[in-house]
ModelCIF file with pLDDT and N, C-alpha, C, O atoms, coordinates in Angstrom:
data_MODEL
#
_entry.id   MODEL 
#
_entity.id                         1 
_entity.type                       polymer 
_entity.pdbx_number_of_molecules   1 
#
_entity_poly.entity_id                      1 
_entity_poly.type                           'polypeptide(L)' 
_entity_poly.nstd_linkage                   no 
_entity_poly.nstd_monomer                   no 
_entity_poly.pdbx_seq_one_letter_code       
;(UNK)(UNK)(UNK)(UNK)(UNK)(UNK)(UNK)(UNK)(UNK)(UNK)(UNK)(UNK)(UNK)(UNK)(UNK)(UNK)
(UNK)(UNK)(UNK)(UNK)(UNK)(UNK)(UNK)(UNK)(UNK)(UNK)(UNK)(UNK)(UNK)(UNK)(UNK)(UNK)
(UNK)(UNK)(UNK)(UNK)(UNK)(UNK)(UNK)(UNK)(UNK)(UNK)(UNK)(UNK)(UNK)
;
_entity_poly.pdbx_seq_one_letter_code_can   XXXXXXXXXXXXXXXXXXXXXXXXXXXXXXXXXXXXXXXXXXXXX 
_entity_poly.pdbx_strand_id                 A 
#
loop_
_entity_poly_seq.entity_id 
_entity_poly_seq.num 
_entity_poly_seq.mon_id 
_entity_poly_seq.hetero 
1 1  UNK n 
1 2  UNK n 
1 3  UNK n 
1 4  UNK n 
1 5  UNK n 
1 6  UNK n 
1 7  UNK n 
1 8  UNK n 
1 9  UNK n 
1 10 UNK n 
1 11 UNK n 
1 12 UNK n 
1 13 UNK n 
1 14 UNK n 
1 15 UNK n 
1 16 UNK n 
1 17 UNK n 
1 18 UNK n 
1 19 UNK n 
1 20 UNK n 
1 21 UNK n 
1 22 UNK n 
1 23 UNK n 
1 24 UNK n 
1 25 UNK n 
1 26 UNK n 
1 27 UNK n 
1 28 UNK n 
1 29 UNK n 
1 30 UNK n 
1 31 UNK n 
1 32 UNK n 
1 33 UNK n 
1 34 UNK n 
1 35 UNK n 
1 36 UNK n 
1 37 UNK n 
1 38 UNK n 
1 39 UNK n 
1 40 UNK n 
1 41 UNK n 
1 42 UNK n 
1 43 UNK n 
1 44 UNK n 
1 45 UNK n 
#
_struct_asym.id          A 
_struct_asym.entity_id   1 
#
loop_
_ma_qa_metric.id 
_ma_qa_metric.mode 
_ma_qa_metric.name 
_ma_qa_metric.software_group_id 
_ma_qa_metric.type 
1 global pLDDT . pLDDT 
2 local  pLDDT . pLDDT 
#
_ma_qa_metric_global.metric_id      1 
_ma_qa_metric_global.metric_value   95.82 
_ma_qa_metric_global.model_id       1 
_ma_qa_metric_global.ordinal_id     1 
#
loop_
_ma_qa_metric_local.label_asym_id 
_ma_qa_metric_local.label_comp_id 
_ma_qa_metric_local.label_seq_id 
_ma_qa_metric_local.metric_id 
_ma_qa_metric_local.metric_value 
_ma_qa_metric_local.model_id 
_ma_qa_metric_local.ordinal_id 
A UNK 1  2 96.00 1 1  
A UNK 2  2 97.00 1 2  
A UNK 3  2 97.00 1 3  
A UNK 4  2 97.00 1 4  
A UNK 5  2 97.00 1 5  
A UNK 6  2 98.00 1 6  
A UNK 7  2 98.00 1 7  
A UNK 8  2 98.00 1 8  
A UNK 9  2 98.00 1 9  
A UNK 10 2 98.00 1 10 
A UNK 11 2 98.00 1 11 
A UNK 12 2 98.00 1 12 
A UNK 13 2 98.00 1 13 
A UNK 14 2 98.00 1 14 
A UNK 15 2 97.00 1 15 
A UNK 16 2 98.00 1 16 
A UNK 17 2 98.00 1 17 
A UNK 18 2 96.00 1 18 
A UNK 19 2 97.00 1 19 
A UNK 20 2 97.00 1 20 
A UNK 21 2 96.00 1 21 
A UNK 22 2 94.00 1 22 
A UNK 23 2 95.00 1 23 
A UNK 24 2 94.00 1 24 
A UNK 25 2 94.00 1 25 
A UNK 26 2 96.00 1 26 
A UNK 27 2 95.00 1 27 
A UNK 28 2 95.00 1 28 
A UNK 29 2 96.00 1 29 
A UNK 30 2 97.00 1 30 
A UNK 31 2 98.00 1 31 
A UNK 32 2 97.00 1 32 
A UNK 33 2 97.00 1 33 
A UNK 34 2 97.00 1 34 
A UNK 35 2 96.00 1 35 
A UNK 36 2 96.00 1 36 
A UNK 37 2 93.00 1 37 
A UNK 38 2 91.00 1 38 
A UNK 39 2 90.00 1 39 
A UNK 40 2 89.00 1 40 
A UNK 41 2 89.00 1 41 
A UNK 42 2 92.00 1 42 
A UNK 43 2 94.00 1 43 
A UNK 44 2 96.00 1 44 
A UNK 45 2 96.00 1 45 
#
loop_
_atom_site.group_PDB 
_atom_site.id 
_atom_site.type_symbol 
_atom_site.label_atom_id 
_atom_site.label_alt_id 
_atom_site.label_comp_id 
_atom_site.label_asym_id 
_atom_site.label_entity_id 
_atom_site.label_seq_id 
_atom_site.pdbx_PDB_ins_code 
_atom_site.Cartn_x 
_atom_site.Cartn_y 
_atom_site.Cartn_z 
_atom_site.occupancy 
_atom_site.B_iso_or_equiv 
_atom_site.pdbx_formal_charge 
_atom_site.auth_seq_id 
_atom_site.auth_comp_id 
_atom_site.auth_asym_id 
_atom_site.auth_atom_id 
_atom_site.pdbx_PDB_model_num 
ATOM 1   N N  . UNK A 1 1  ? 0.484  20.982  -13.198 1.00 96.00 ? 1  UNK A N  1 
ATOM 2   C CA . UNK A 1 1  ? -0.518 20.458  -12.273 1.00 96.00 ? 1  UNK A CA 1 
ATOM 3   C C  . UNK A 1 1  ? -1.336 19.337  -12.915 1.00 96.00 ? 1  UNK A C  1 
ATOM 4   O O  . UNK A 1 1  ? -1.692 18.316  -12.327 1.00 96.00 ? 1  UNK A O  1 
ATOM 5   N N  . UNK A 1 2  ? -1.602 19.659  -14.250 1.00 97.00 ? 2  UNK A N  1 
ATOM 6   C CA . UNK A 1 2  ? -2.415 18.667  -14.713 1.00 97.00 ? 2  UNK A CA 1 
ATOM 7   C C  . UNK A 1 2  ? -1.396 17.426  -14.991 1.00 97.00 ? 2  UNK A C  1 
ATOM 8   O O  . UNK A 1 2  ? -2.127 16.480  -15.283 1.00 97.00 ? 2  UNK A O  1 
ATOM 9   N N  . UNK A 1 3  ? -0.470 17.140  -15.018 1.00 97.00 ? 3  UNK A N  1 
ATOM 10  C CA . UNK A 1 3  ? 0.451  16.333  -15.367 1.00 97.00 ? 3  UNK A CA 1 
ATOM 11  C C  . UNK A 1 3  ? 0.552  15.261  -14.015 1.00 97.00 ? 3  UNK A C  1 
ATOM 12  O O  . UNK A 1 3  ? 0.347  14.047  -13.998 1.00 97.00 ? 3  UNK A O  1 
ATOM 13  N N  . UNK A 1 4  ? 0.839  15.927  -13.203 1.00 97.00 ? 4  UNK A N  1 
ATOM 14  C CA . UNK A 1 4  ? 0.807  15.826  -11.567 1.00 97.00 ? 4  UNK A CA 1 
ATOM 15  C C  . UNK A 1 4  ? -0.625 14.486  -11.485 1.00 97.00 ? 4  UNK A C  1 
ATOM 16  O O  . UNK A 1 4  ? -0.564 13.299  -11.166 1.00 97.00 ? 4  UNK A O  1 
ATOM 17  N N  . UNK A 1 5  ? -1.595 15.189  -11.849 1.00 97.00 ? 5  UNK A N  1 
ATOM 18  C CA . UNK A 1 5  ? -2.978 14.769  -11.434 1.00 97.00 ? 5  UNK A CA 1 
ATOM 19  C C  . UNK A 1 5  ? -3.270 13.136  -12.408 1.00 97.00 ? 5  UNK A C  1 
ATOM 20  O O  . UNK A 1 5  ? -3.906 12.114  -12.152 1.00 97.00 ? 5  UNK A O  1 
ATOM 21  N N  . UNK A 1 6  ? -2.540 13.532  -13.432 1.00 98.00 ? 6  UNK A N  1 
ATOM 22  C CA . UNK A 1 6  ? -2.492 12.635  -14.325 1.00 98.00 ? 6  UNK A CA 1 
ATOM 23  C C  . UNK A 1 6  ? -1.491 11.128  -13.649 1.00 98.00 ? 6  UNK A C  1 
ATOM 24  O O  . UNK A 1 6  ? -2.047 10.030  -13.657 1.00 98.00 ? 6  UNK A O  1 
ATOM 25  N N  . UNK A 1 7  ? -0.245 11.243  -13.185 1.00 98.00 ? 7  UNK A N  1 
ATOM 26  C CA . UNK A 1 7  ? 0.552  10.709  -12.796 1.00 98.00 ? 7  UNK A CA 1 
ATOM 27  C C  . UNK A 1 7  ? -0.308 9.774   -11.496 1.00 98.00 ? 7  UNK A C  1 
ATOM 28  O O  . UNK A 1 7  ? -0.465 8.553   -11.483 1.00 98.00 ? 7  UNK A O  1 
ATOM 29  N N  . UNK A 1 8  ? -0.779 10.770  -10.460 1.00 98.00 ? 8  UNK A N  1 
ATOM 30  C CA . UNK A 1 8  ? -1.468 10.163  -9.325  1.00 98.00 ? 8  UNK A CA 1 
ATOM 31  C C  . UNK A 1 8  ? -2.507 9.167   -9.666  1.00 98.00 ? 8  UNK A C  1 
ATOM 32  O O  . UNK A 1 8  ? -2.603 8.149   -8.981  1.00 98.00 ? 8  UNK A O  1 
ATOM 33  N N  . UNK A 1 9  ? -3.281 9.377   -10.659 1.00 98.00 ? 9  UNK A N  1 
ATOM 34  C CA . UNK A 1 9  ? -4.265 8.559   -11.160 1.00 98.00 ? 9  UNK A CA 1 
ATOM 35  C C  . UNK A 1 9  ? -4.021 7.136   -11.232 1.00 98.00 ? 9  UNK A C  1 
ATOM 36  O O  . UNK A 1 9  ? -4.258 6.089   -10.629 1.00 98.00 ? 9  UNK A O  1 
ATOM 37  N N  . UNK A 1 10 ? -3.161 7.801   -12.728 1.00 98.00 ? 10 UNK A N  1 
ATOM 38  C CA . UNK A 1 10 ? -2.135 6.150   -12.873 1.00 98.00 ? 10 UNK A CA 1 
ATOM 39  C C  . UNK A 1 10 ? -1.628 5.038   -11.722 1.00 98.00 ? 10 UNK A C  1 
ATOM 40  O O  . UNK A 1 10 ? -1.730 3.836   -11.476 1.00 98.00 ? 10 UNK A O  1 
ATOM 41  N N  . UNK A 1 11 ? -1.035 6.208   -11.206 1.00 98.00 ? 11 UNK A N  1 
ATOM 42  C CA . UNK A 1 11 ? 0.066  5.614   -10.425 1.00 98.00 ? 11 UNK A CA 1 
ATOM 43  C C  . UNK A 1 11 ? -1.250 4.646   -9.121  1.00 98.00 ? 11 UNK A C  1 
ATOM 44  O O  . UNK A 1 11 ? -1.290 3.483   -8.717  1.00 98.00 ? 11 UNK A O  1 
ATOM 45  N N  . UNK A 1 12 ? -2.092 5.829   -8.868  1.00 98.00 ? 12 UNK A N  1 
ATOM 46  C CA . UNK A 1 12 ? -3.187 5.126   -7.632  1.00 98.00 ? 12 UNK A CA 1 
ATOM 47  C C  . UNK A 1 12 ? -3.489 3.335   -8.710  1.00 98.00 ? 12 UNK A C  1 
ATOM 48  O O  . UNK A 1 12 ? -3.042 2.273   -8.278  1.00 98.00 ? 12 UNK A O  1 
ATOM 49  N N  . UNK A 1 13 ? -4.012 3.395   -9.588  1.00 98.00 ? 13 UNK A N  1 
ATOM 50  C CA . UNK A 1 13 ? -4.389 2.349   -10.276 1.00 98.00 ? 13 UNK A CA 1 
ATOM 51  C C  . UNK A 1 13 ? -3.363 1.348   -10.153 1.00 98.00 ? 13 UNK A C  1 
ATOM 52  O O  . UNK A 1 13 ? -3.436 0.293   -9.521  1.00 98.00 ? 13 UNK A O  1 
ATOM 53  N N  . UNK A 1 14 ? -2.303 1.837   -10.891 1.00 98.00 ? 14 UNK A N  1 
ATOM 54  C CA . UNK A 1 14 ? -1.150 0.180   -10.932 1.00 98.00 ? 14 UNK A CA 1 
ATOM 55  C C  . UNK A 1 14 ? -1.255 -0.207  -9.192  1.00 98.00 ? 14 UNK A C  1 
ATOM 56  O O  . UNK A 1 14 ? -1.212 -1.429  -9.047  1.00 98.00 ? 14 UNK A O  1 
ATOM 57  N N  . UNK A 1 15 ? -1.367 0.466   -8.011  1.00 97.00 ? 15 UNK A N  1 
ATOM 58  C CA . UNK A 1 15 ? -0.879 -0.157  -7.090  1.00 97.00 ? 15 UNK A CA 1 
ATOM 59  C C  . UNK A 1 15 ? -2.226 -1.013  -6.659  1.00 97.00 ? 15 UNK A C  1 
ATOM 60  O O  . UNK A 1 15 ? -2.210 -2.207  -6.360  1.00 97.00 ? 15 UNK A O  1 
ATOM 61  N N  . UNK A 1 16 ? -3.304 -0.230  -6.684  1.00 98.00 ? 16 UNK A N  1 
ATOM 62  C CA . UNK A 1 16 ? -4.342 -1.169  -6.272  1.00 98.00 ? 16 UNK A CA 1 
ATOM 63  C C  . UNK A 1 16 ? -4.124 -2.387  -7.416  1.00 98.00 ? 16 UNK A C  1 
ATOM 64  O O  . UNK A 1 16 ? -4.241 -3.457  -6.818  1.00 98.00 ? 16 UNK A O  1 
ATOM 65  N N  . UNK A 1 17 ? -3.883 -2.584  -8.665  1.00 98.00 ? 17 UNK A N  1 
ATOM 66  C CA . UNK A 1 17 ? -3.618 -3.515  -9.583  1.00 98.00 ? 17 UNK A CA 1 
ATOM 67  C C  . UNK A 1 17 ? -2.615 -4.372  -9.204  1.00 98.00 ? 17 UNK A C  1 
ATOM 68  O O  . UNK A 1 17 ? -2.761 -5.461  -9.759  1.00 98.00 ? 17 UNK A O  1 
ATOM 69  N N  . UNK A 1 18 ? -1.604 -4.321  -8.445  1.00 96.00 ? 18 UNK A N  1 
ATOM 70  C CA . UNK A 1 18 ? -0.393 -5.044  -7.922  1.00 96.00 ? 18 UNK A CA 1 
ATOM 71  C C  . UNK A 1 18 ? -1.280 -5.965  -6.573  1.00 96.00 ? 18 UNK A C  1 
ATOM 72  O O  . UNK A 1 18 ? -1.740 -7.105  -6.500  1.00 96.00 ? 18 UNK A O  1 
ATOM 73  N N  . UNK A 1 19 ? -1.230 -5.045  -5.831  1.00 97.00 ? 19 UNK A N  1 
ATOM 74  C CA . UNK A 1 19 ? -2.476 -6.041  -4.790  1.00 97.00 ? 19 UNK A CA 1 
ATOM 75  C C  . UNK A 1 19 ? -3.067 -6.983  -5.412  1.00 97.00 ? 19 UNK A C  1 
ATOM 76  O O  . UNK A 1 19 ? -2.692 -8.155  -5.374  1.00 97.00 ? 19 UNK A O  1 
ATOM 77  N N  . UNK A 1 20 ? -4.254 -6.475  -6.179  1.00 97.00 ? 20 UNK A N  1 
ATOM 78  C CA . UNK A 1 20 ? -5.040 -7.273  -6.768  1.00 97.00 ? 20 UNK A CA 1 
ATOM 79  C C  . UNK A 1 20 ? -4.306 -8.550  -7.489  1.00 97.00 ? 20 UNK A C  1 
ATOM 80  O O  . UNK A 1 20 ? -5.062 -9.511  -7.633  1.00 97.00 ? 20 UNK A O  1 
ATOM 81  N N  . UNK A 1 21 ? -3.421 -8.671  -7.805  1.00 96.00 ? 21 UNK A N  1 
ATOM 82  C CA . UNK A 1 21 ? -2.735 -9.329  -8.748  1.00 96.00 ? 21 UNK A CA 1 
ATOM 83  C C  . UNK A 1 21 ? -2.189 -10.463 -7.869  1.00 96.00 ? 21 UNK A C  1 
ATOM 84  O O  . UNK A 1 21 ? -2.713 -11.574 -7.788  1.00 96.00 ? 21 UNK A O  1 
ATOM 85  N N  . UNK A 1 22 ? -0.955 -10.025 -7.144  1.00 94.00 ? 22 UNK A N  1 
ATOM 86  C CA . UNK A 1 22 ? -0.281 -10.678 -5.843  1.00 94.00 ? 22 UNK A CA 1 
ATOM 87  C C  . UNK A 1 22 ? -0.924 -11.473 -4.440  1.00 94.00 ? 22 UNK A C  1 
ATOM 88  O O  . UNK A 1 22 ? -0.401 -12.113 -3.527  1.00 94.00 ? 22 UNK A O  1 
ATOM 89  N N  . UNK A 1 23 ? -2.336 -11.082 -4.771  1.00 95.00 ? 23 UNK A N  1 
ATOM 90  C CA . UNK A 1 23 ? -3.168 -11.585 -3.370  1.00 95.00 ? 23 UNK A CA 1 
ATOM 91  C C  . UNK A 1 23 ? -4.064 -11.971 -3.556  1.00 95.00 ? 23 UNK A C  1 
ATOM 92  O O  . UNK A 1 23 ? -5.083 -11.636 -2.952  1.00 95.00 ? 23 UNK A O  1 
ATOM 93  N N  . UNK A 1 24 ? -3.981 -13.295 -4.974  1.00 94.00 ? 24 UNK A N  1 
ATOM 94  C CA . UNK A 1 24 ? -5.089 -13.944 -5.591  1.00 94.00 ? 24 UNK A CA 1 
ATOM 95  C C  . UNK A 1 24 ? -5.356 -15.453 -4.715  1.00 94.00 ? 24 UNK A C  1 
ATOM 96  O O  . UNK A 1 24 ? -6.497 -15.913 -4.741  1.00 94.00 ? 24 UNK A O  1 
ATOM 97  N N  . UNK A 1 25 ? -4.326 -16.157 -3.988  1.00 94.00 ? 25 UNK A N  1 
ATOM 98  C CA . UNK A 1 25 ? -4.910 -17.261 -3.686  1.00 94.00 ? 25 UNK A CA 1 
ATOM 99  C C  . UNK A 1 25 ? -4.361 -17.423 -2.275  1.00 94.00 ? 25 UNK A C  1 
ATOM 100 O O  . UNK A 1 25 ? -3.351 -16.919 -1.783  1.00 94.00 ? 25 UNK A O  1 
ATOM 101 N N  . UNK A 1 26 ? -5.417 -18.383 -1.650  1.00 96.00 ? 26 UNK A N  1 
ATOM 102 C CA . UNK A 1 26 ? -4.646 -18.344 -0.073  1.00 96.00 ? 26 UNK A CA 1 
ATOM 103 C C  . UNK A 1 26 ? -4.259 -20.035 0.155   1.00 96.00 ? 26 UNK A C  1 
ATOM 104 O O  . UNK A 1 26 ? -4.794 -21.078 -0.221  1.00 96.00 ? 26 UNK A O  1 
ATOM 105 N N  . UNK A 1 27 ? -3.260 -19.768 0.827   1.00 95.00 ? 27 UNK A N  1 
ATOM 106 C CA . UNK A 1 27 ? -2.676 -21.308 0.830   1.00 95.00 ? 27 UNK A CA 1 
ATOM 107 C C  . UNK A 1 27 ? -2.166 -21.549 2.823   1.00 95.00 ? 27 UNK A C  1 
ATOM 108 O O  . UNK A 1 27 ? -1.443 -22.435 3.279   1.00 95.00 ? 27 UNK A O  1 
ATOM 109 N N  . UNK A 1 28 ? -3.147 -19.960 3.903   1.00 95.00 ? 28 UNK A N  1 
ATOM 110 C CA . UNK A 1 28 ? -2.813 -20.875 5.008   1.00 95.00 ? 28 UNK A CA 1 
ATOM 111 C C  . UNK A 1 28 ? -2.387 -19.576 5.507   1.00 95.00 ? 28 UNK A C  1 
ATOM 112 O O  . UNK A 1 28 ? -2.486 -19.421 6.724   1.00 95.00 ? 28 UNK A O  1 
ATOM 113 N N  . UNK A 1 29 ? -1.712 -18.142 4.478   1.00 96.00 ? 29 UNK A N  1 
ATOM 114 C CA . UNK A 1 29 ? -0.727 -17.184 4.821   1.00 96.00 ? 29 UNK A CA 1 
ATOM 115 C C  . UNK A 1 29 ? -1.512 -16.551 6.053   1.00 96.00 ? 29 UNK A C  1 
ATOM 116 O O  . UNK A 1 29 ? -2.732 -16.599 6.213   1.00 96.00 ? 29 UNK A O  1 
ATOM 117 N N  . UNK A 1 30 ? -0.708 -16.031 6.777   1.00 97.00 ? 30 UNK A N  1 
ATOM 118 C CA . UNK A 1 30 ? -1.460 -14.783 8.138   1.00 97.00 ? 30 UNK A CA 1 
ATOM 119 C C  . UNK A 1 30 ? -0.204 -13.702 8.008   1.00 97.00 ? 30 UNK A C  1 
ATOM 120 O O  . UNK A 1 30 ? 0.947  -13.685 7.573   1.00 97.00 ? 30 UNK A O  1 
ATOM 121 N N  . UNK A 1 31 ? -0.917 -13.032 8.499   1.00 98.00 ? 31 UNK A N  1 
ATOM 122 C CA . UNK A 1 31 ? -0.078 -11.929 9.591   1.00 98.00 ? 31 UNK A CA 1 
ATOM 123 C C  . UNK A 1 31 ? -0.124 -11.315 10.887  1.00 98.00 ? 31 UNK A C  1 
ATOM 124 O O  . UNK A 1 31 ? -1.120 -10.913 11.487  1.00 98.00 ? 31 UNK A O  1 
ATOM 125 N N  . UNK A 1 32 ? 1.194  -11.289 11.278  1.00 97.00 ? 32 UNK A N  1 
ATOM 126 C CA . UNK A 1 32 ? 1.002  -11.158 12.704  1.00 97.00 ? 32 UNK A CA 1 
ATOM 127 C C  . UNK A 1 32 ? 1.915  -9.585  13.214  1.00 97.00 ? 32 UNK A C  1 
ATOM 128 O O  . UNK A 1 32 ? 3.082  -9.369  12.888  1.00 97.00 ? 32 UNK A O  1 
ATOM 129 N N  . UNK A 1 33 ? 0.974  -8.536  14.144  1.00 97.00 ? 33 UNK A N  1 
ATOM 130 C CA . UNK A 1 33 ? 1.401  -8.142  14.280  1.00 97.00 ? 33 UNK A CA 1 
ATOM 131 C C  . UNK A 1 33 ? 2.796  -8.030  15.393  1.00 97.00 ? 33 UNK A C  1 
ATOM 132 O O  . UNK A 1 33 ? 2.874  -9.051  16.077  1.00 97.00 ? 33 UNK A O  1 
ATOM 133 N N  . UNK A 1 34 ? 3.718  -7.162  15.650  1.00 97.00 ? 34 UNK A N  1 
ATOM 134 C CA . UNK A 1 34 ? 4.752  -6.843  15.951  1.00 97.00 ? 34 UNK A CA 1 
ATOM 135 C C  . UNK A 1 34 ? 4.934  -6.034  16.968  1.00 97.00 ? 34 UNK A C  1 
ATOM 136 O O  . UNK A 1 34 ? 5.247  -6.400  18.101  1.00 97.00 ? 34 UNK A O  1 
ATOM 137 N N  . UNK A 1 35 ? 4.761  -4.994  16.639  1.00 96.00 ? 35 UNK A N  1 
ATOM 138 C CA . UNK A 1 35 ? 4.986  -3.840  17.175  1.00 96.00 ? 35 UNK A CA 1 
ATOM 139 C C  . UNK A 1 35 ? 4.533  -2.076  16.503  1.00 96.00 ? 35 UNK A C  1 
ATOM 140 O O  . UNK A 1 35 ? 4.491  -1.974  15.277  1.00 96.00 ? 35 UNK A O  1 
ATOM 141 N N  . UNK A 1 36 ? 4.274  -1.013  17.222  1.00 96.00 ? 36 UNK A N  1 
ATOM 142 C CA . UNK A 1 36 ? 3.585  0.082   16.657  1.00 96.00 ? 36 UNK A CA 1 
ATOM 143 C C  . UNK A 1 36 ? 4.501  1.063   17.973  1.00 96.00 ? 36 UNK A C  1 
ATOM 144 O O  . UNK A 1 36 ? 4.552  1.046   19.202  1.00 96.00 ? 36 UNK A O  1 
ATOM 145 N N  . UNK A 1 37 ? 5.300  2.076   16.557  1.00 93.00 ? 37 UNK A N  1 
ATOM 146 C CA . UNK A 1 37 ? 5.832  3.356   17.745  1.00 93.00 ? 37 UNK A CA 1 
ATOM 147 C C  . UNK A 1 37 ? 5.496  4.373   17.140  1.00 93.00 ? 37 UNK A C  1 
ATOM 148 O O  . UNK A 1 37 ? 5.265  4.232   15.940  1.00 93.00 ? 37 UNK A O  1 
ATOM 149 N N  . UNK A 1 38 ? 5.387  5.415   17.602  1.00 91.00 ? 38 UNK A N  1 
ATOM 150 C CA . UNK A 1 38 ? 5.219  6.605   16.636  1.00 91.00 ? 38 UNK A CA 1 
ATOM 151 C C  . UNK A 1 38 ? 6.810  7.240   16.745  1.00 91.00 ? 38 UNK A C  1 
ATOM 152 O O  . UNK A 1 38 ? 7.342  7.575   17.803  1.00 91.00 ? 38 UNK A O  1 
ATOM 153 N N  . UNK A 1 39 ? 7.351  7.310   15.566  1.00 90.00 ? 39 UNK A N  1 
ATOM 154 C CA . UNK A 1 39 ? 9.056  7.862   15.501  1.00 90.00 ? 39 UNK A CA 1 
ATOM 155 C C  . UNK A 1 39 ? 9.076  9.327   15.478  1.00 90.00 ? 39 UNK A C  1 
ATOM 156 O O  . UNK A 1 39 ? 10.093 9.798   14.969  1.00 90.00 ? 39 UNK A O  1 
ATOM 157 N N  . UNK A 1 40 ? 8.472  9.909   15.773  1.00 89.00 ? 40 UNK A N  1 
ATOM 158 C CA . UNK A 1 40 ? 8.056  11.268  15.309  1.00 89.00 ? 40 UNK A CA 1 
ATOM 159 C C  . UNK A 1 40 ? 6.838  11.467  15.306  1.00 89.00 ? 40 UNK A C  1 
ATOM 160 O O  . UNK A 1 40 ? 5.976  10.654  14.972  1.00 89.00 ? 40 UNK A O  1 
ATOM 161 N N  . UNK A 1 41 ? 6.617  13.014  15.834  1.00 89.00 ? 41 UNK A N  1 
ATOM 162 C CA . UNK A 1 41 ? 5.554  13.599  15.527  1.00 89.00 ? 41 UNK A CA 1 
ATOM 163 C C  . UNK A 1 41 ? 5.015  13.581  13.620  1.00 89.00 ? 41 UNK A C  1 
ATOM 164 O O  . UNK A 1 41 ? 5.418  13.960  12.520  1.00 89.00 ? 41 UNK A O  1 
ATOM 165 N N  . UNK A 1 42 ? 3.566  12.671  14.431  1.00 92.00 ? 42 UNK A N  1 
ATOM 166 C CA . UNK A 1 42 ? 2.706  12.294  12.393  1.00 92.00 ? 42 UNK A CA 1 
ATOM 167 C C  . UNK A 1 42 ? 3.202  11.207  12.068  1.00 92.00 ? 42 UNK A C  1 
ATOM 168 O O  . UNK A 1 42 ? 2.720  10.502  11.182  1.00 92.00 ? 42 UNK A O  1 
ATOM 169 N N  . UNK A 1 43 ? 4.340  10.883  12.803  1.00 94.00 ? 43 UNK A N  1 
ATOM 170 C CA . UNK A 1 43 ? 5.073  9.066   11.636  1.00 94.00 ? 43 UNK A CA 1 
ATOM 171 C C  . UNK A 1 43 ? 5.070  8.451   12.394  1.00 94.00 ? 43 UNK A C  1 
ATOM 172 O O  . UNK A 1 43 ? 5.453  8.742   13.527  1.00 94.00 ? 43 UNK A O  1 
ATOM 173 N N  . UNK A 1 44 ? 4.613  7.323   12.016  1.00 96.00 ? 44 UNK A N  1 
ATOM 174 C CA . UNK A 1 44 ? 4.735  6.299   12.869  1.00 96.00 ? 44 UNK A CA 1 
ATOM 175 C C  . UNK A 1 44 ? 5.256  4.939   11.656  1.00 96.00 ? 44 UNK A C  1 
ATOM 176 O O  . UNK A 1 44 ? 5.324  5.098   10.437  1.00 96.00 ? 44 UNK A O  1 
ATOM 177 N N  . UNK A 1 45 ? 5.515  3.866   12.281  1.00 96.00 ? 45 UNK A N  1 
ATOM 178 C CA . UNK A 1 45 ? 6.498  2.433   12.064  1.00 96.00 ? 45 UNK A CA 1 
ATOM 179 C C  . UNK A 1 45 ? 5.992  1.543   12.339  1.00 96.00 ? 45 UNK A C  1 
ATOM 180 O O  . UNK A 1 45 ? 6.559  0.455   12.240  1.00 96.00 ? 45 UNK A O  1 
#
């Protein structure tokens, strides 16, 4: 468990760190949405 807890930590950190990293300058980018289904009961796409 403690290993577990240890892993999530990390792991939460590098990804907010990847964001942070990858989404340093803006040159114009957007996003646009698409589309929203739910594929299942709880999931959605």
């Amino acid at each position: 468990r403690e290993e577990q807890q240890q892993f999530l930590e990390v792991f939460r950190r590098l990804s907010v760190a990847t964001y942070a990293s990858r989404f340093d300058n803006y040159n114009g980018e957007r996003f646009q949405h698409v589309s929203s289904r739910e594929v299942s009961p709880g999931r959605m796409v």
